[in-house]
PDB file of N, CA and C in Angstrom:
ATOM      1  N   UNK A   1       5.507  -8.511  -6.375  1.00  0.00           N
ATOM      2  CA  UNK A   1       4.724  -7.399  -5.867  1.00  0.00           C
ATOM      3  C   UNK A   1       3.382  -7.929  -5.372  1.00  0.00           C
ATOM      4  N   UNK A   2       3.219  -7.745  -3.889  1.00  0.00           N
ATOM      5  CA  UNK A   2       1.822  -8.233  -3.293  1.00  0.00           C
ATOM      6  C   UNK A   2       0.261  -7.075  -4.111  1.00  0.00           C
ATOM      7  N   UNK A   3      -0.593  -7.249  -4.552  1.00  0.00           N
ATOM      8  CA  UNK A   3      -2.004  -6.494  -4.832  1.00  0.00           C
ATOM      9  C   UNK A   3      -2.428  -6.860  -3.273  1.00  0.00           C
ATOM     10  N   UNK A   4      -3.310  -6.004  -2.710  1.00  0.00           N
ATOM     11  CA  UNK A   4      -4.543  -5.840  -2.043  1.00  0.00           C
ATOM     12  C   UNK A   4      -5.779  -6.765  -2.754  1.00  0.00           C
ATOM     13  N   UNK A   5      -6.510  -7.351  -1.872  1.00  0.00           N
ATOM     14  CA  UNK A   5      -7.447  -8.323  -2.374  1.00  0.00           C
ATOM     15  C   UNK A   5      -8.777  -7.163  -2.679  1.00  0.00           C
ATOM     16  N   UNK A   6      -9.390  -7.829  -3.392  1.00  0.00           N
ATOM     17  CA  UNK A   6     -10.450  -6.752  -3.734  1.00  0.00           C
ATOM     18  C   UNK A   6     -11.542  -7.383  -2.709  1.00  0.00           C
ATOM     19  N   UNK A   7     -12.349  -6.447  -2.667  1.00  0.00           N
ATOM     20  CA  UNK A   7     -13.787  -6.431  -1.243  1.00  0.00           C
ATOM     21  C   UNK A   7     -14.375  -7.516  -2.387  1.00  0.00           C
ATOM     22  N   UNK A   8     -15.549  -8.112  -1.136  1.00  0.00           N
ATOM     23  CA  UNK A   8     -16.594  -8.632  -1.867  1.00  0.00           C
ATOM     24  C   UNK A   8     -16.857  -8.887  -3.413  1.00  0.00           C
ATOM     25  N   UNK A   9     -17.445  -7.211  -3.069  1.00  0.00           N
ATOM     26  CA  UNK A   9     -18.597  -6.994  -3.793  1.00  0.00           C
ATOM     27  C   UNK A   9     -17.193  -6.648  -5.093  1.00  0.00           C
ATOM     28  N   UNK A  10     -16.191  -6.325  -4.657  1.00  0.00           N
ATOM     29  CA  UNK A  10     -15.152  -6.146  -6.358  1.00  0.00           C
ATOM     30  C   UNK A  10     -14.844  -7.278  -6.907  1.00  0.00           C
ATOM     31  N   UNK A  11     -14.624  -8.398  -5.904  1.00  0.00           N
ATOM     32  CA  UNK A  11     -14.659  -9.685  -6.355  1.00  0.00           C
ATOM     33  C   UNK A  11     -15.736 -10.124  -7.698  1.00  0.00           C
ATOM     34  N   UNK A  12     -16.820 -10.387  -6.947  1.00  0.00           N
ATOM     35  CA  UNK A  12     -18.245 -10.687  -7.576  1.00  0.00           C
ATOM     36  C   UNK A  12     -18.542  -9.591  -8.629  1.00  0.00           C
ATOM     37  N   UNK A  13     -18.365  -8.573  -9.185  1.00  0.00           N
ATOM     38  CA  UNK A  13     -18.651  -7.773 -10.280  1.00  0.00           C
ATOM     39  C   UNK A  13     -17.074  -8.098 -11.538  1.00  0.00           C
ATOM     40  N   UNK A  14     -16.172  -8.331 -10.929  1.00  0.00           N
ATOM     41  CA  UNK A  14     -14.915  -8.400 -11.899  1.00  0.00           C
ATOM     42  C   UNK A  14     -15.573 -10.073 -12.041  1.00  0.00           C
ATOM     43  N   UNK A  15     -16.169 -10.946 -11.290  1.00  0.00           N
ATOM     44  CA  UNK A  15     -16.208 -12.230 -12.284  1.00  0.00           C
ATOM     45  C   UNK A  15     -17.526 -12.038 -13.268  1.00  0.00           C
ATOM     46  N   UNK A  16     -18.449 -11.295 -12.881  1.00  0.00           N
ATOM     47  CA  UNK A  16     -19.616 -11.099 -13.580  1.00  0.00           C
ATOM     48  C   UNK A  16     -19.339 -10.279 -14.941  1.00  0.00           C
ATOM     49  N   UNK A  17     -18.373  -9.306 -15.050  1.00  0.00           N
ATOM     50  CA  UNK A  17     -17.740  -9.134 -16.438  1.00  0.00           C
ATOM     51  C   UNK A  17     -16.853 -10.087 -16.938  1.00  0.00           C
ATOM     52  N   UNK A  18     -16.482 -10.934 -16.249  1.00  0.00           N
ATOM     53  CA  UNK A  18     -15.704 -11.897 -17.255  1.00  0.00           C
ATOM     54  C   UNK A  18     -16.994 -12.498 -17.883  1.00  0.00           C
ATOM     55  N   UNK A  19     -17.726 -13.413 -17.332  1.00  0.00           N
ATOM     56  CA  UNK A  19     -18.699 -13.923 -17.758  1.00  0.00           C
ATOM     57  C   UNK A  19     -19.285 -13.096 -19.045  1.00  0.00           C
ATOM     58  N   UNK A  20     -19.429 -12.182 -18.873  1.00  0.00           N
ATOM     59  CA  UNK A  20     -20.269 -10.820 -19.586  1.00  0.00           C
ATOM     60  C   UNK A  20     -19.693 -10.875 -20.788  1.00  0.00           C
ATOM     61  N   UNK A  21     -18.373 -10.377 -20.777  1.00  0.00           N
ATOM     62  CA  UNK A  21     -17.224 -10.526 -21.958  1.00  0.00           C
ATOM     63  C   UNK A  21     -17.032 -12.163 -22.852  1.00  0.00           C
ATOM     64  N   UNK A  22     -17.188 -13.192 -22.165  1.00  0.00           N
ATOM     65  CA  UNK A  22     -17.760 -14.269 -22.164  1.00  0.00           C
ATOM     66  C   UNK A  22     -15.927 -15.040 -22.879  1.00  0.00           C
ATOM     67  N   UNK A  23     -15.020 -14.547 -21.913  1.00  0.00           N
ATOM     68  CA  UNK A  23     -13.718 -14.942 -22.117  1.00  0.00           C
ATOM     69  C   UNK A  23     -13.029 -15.085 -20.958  1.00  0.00           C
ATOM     70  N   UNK A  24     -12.201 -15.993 -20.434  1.00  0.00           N
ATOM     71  CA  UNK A  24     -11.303 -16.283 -19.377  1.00  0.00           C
ATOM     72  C   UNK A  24     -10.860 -14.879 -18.599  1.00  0.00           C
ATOM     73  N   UNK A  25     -10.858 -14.978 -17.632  1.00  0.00           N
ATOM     74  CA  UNK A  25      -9.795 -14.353 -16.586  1.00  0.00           C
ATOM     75  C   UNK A  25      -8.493 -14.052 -16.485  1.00  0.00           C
ATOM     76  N   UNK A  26      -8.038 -14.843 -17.294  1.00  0.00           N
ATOM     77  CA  UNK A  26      -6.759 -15.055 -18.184  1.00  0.00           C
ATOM     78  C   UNK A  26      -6.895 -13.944 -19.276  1.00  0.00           C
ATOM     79  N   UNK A  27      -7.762 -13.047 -20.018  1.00  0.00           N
ATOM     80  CA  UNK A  27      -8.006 -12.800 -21.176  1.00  0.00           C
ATOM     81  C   UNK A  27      -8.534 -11.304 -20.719  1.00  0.00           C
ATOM     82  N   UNK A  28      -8.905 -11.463 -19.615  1.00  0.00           N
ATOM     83  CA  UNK A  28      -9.698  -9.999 -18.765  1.00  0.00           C
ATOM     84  C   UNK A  28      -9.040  -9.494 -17.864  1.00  0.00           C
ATOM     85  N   UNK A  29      -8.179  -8.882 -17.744  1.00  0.00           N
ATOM     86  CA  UNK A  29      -7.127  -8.472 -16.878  1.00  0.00           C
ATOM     87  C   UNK A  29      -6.966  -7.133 -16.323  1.00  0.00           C
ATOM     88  N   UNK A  30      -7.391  -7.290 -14.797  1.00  0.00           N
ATOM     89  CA  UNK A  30      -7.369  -6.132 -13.953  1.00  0.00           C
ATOM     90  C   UNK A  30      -5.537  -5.708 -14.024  1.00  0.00           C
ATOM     91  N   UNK A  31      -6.310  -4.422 -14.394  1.00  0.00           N
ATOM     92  CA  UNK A  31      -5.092  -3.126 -14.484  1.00  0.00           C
ATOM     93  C   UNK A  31      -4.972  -2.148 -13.611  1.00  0.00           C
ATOM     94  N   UNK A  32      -6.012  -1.658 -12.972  1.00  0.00           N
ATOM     95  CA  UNK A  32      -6.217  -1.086 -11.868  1.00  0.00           C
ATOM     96  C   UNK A  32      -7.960  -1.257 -11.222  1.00  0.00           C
ATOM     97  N   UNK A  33      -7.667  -1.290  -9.618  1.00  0.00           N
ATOM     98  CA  UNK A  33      -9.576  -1.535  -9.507  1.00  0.00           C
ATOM     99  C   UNK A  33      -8.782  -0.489  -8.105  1.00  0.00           C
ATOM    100  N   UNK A  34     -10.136  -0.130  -7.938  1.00  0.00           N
ATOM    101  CA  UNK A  34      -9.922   1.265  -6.872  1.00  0.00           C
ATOM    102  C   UNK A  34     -11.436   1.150  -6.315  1.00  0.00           C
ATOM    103  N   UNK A  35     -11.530   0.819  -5.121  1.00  0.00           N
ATOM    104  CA  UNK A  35     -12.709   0.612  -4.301  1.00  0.00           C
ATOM    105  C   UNK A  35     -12.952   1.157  -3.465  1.00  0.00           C
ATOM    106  N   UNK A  36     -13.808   2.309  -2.690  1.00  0.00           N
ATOM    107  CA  UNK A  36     -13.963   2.995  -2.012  1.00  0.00           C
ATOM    108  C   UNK A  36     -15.351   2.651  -0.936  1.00  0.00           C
ATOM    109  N   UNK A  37     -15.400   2.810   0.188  1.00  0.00           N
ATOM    110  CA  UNK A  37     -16.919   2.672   0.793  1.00  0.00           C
ATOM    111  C   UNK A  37     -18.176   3.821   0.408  1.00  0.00           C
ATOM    112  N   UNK A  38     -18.926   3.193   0.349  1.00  0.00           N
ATOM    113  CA  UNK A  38     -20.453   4.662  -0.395  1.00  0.00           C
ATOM    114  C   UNK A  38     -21.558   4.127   1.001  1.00  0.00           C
ATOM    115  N   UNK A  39     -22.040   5.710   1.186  1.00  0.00           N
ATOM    116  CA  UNK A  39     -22.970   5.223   1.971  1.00  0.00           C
ATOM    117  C   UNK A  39     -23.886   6.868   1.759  1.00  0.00           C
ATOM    118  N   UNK A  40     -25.217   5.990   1.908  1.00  0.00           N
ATOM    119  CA  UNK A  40     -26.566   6.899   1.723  1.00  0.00           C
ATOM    120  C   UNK A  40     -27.423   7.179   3.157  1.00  0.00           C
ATOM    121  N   UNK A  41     -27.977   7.796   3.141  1.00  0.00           N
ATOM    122  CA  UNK A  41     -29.085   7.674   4.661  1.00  0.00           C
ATOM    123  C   UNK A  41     -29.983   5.965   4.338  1.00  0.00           C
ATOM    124  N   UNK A  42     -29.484   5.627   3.212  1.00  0.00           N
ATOM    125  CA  UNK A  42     -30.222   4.579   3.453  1.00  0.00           C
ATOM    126  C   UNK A  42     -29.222   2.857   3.193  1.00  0.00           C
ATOM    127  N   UNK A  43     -28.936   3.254   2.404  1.00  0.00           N
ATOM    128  CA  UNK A  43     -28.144   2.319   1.992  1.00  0.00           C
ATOM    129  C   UNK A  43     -26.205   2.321   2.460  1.00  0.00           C
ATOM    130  N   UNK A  44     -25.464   1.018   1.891  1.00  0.00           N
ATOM    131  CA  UNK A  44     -24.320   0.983   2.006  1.00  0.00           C
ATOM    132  C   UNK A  44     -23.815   0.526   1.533  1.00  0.00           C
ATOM    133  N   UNK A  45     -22.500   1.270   0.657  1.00  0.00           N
ATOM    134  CA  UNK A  45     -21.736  -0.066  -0.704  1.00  0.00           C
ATOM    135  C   UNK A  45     -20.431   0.472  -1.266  1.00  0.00           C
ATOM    136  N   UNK A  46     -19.757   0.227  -2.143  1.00  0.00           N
ATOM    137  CA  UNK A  46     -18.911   0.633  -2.356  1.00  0.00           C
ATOM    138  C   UNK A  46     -19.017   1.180  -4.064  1.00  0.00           C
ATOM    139  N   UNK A  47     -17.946   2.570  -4.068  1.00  0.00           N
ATOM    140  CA  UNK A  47     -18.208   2.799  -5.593  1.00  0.00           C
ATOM    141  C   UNK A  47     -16.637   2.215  -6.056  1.00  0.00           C
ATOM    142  N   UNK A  48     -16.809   1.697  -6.954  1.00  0.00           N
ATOM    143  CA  UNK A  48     -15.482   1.296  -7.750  1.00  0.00           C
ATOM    144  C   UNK A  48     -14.662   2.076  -9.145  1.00  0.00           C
ATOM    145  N   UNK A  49     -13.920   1.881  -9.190  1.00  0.00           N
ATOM    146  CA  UNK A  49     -13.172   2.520 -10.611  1.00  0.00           C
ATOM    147  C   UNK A  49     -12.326   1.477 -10.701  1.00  0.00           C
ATOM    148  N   UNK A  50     -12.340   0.942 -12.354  1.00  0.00           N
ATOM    149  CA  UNK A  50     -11.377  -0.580 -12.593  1.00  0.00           C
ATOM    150  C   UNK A  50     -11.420   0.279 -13.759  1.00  0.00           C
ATOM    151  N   UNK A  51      -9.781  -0.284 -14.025  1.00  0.00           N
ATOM    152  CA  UNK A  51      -8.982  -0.217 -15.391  1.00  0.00           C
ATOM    153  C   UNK A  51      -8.958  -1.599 -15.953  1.00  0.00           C
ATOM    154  N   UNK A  52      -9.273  -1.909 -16.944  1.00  0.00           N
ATOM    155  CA  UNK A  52      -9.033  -3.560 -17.539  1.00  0.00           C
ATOM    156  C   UNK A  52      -8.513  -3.755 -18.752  1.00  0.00           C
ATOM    157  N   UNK A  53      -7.690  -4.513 -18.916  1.00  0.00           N
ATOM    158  CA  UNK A  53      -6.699  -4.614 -20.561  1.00  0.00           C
ATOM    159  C   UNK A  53      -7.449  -6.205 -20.540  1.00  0.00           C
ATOM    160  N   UNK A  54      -7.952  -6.206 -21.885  1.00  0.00           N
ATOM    161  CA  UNK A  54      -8.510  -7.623 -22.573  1.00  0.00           C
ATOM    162  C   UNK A  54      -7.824  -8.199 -23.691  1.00  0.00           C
ATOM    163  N   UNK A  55      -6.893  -9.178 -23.305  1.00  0.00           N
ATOM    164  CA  UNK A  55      -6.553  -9.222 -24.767  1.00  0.00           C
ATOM    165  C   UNK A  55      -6.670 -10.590 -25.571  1.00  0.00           C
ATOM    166  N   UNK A  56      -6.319 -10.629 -26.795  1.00  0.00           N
ATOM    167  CA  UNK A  56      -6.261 -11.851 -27.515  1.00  0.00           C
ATOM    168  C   UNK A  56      -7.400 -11.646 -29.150  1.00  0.00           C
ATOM    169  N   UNK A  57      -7.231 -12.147 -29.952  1.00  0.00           N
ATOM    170  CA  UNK A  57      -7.329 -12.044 -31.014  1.00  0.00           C
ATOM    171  C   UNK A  57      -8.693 -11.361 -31.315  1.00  0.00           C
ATOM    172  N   UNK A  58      -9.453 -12.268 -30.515  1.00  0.00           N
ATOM    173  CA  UNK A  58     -11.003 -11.591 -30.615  1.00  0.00           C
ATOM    174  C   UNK A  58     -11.247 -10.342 -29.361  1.00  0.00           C
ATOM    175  N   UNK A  59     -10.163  -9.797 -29.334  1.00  0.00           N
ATOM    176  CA  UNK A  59     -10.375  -8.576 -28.085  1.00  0.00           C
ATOM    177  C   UNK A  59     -11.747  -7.291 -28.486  1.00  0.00           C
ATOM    178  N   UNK A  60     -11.489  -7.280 -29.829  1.00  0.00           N
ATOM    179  CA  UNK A  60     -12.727  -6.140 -29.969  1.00  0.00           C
ATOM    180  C   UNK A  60     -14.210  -6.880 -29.507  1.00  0.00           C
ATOM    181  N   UNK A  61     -14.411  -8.162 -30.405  1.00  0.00           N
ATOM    182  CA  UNK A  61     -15.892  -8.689 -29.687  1.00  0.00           C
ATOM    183  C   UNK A  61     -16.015  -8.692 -28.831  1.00  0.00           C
ATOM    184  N   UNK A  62     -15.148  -8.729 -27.654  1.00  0.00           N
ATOM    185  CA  UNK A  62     -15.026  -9.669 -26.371  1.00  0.00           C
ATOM    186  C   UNK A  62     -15.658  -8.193 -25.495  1.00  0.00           C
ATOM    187  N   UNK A  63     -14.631  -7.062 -25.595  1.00  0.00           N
ATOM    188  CA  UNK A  63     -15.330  -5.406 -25.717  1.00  0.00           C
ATOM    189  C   UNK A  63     -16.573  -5.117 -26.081  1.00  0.00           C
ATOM    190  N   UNK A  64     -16.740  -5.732 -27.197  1.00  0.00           N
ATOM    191  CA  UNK A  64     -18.126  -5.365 -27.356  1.00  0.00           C
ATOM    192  C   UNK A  64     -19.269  -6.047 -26.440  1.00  0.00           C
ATOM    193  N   UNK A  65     -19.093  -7.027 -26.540  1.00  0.00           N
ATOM    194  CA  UNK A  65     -20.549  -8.155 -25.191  1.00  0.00           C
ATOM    195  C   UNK A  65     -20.119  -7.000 -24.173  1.00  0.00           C
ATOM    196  N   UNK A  66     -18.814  -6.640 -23.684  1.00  0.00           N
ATOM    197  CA  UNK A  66     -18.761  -6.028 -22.279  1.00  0.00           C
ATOM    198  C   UNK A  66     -19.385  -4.872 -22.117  1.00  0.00           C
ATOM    199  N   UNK A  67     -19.235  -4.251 -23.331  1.00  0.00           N
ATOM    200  CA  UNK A  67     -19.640  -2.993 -23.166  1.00  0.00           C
ATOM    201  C   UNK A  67     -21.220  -2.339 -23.552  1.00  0.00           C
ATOM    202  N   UNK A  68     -21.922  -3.542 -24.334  1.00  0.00           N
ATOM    203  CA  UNK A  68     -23.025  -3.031 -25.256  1.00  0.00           C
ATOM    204  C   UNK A  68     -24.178  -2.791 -24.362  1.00  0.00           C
ATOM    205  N   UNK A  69     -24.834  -1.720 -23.864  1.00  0.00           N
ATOM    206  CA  UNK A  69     -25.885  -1.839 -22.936  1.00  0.00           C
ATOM    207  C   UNK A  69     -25.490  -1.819 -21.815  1.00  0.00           C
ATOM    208  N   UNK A  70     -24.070  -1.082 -21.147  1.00  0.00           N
ATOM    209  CA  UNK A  70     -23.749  -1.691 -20.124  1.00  0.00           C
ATOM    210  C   UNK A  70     -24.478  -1.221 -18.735  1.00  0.00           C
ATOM    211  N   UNK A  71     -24.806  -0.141 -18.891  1.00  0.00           N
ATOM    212  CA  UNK A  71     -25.684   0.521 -17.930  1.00  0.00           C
ATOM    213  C   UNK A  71     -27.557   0.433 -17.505  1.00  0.00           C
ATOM    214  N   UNK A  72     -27.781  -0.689 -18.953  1.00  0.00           N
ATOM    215  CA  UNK A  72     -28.736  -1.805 -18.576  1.00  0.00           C
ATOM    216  C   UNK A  72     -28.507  -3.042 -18.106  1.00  0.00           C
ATOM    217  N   UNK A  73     -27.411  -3.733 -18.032  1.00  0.00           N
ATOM    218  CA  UNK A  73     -27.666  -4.965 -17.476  1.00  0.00           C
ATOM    219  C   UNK A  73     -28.133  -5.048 -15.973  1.00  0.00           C
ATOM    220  N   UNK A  74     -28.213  -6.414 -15.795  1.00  0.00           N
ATOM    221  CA  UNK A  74     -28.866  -6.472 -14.117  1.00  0.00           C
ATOM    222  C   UNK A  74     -27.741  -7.574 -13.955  1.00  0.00           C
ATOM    223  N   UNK A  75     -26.632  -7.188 -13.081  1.00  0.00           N
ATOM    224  CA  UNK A  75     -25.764  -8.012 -12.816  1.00  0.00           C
ATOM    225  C   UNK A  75     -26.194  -8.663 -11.941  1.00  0.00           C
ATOM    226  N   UNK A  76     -25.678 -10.429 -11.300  1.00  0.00           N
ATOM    227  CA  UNK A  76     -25.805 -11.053 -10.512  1.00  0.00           C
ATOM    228  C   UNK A  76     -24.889 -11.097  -9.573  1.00  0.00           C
ATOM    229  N   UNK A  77     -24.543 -10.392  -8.402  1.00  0.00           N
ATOM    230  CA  UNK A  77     -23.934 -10.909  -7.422  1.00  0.00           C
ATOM    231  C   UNK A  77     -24.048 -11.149  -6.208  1.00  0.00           C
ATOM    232  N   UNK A  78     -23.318 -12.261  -5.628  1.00  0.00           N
ATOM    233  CA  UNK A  78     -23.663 -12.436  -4.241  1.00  0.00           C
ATOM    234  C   UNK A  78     -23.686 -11.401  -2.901  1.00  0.00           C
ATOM    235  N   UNK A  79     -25.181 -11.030  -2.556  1.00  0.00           N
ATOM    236  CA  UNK A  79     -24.790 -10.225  -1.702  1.00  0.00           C
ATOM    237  C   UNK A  79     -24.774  -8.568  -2.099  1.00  0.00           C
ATOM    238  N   UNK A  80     -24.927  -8.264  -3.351  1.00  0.00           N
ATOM    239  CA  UNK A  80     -24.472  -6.877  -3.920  1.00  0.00           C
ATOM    240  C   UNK A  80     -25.589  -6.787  -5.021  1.00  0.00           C
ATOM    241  N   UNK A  81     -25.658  -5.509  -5.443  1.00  0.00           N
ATOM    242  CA  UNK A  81     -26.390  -5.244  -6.449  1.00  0.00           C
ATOM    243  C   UNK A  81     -25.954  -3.755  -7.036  1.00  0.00           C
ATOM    244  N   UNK A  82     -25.760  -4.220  -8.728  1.00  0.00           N
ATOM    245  CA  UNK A  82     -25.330  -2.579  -9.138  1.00  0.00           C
ATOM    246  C   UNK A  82     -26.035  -2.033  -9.159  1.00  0.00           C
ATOM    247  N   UNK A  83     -26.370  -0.628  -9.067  1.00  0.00           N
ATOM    248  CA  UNK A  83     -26.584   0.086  -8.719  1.00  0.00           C
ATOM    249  C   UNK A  83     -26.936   1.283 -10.153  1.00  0.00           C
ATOM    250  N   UNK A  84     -25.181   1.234 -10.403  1.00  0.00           N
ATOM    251  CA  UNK A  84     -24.858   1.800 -11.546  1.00  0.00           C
ATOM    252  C   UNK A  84     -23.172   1.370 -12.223  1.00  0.00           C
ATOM    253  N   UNK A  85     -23.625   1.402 -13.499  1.00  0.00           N
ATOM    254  CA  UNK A  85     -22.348   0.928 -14.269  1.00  0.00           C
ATOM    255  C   UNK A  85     -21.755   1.650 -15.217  1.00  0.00           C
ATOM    256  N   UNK A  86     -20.833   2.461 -15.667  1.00  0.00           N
ATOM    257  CA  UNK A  86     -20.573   2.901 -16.966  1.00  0.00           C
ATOM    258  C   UNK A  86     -19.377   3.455 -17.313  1.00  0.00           C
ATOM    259  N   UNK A  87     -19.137   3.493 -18.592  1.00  0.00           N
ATOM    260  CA  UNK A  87     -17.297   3.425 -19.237  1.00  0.00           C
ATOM    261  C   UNK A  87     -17.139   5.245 -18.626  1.00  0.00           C
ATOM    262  N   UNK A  88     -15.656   4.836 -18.577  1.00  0.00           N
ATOM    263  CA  UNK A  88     -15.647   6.614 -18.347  1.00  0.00           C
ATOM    264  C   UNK A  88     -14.669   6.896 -18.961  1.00  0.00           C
ATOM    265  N   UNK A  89     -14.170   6.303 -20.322  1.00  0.00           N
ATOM    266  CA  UNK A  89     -13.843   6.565 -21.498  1.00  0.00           C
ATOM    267  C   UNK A  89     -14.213   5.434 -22.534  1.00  0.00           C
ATOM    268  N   UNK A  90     -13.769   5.999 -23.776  1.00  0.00           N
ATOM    269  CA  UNK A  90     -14.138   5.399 -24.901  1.00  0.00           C
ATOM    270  C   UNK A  90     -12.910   3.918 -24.940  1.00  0.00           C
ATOM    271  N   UNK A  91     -13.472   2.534 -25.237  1.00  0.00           N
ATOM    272  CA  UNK A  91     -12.029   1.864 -25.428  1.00  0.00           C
ATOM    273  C   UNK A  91     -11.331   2.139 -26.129  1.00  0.00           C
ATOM    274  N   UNK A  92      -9.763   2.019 -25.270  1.00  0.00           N
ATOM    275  CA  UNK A  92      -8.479   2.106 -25.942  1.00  0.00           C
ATOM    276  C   UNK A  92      -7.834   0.933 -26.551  1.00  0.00           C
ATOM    277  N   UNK A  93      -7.479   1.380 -27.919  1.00  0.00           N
ATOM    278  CA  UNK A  93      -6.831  -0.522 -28.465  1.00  0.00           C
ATOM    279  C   UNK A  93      -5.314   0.006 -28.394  1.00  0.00           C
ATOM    280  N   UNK A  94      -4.967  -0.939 -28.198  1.00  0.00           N
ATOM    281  CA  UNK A  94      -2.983  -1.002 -27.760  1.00  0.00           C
ATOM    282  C   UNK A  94      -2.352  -1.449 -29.426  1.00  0.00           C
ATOM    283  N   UNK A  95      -0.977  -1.500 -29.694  1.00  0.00           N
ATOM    284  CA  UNK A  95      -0.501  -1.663 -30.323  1.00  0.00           C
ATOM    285  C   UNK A  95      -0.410  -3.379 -30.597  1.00  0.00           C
ATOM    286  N   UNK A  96      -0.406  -3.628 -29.277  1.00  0.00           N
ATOM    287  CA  UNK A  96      -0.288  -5.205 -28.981  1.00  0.00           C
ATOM    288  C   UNK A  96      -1.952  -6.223 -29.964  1.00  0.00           C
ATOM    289  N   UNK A  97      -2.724  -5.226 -29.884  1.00  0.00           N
ATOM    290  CA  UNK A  97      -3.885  -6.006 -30.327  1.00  0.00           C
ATOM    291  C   UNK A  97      -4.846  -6.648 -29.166  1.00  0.00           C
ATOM    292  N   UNK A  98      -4.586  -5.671 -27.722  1.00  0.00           N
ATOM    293  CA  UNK A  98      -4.998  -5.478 -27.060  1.00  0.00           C
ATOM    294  C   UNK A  98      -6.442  -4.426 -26.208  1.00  0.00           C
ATOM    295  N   UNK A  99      -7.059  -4.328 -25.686  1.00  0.00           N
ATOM    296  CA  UNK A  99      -8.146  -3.091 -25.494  1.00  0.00           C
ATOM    297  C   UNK A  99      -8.189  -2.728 -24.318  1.00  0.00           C
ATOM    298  N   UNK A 100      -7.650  -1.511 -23.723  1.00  0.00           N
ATOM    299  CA  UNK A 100      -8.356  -1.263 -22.424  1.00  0.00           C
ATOM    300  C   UNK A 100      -9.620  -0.919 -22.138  1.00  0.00           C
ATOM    301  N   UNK A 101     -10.322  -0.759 -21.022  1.00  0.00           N
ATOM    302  CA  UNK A 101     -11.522  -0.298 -20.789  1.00  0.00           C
ATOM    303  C   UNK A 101     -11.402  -0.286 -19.153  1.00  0.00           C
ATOM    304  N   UNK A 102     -12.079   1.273 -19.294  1.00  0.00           N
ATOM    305  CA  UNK A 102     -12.259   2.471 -18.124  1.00  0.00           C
ATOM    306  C   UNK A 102     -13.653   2.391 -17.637  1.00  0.00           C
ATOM    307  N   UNK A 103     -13.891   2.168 -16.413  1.00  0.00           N
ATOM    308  CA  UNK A 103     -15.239   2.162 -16.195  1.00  0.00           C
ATOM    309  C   UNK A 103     -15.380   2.732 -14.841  1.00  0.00           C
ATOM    310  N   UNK A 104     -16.619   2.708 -14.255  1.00  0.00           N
ATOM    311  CA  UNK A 104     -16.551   2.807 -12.922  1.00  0.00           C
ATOM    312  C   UNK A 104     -18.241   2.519 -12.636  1.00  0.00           C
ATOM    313  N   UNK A 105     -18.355   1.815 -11.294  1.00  0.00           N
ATOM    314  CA  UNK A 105     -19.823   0.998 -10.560  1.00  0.00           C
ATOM    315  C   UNK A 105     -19.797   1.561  -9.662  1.00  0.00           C
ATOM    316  N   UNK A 106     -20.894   1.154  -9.156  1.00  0.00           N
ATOM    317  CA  UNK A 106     -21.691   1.807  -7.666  1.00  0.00           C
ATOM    318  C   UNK A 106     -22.163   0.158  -7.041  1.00  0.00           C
ATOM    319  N   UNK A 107     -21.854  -0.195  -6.271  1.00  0.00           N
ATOM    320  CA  UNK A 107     -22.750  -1.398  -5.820  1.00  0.00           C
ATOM    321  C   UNK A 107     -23.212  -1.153  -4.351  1.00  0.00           C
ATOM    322  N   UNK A 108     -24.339  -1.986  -4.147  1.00  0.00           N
ATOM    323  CA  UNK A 108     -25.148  -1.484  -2.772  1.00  0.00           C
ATOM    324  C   UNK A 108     -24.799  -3.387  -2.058  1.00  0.00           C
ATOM    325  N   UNK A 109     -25.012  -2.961  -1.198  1.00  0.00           N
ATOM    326  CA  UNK A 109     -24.865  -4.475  -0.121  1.00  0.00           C
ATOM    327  C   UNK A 109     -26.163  -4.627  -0.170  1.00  0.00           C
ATOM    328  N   UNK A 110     -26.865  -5.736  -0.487  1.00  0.00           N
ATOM    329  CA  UNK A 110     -28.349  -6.515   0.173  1.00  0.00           C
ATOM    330  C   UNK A 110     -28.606  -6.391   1.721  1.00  0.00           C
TER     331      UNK A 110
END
């Protein structure tokens, strides 16, 4: 089954939560990302909605770095800047010993 490549700016925010989570890519796993174009009288960017399943033994910590403050951090990406960040549910833990997490961003183009 082919995925659609993610824009830019979905690129550069899904590696900036791996980092964040501070666990492989391998370990952070897009489940769904849904990217749309946003535009202001002033600005231009896209708002996102990503589904992500994290798993592996230390999945709750790994949740926690991701999630703690998340609507304070100042992410780094090339070209983009959030805007706004935040869960739009509570994490879900799987049977597997797994966690999803629901979120959704706003990023602006530089």
């Amino acid at each position: 089954m082919m995925r659609p490549a993610l824009s830019s700016a979905a690129s550069s925010l899904y590696r900036a939560l791996v980092r964040r989570a501070e666990i492989g890519g391998e370990r952070l796993l897009l489940v769904d990302w849904h990217s749309t174009d946003w535009q202001s009288l002033t600005f231009v960017g896209e708002r996102h909605a990503a589904q992500l399943r994290v798993l592996g033994p230390d999945a709750g910590a790994a949740v926690d770095r991701l999630c703690r403050d998340l609507g304070e951090v100042e992410f780094t990406l090339s070209g983009h800047v959030v805007a706004d960040i935040a869960l739009t549910a509570p994490p879900e833990s799987n049977r597997d010993g797994s966690i999803i997490v629901q979120m959704e961003a706003l990023t602006i183009a530089e």
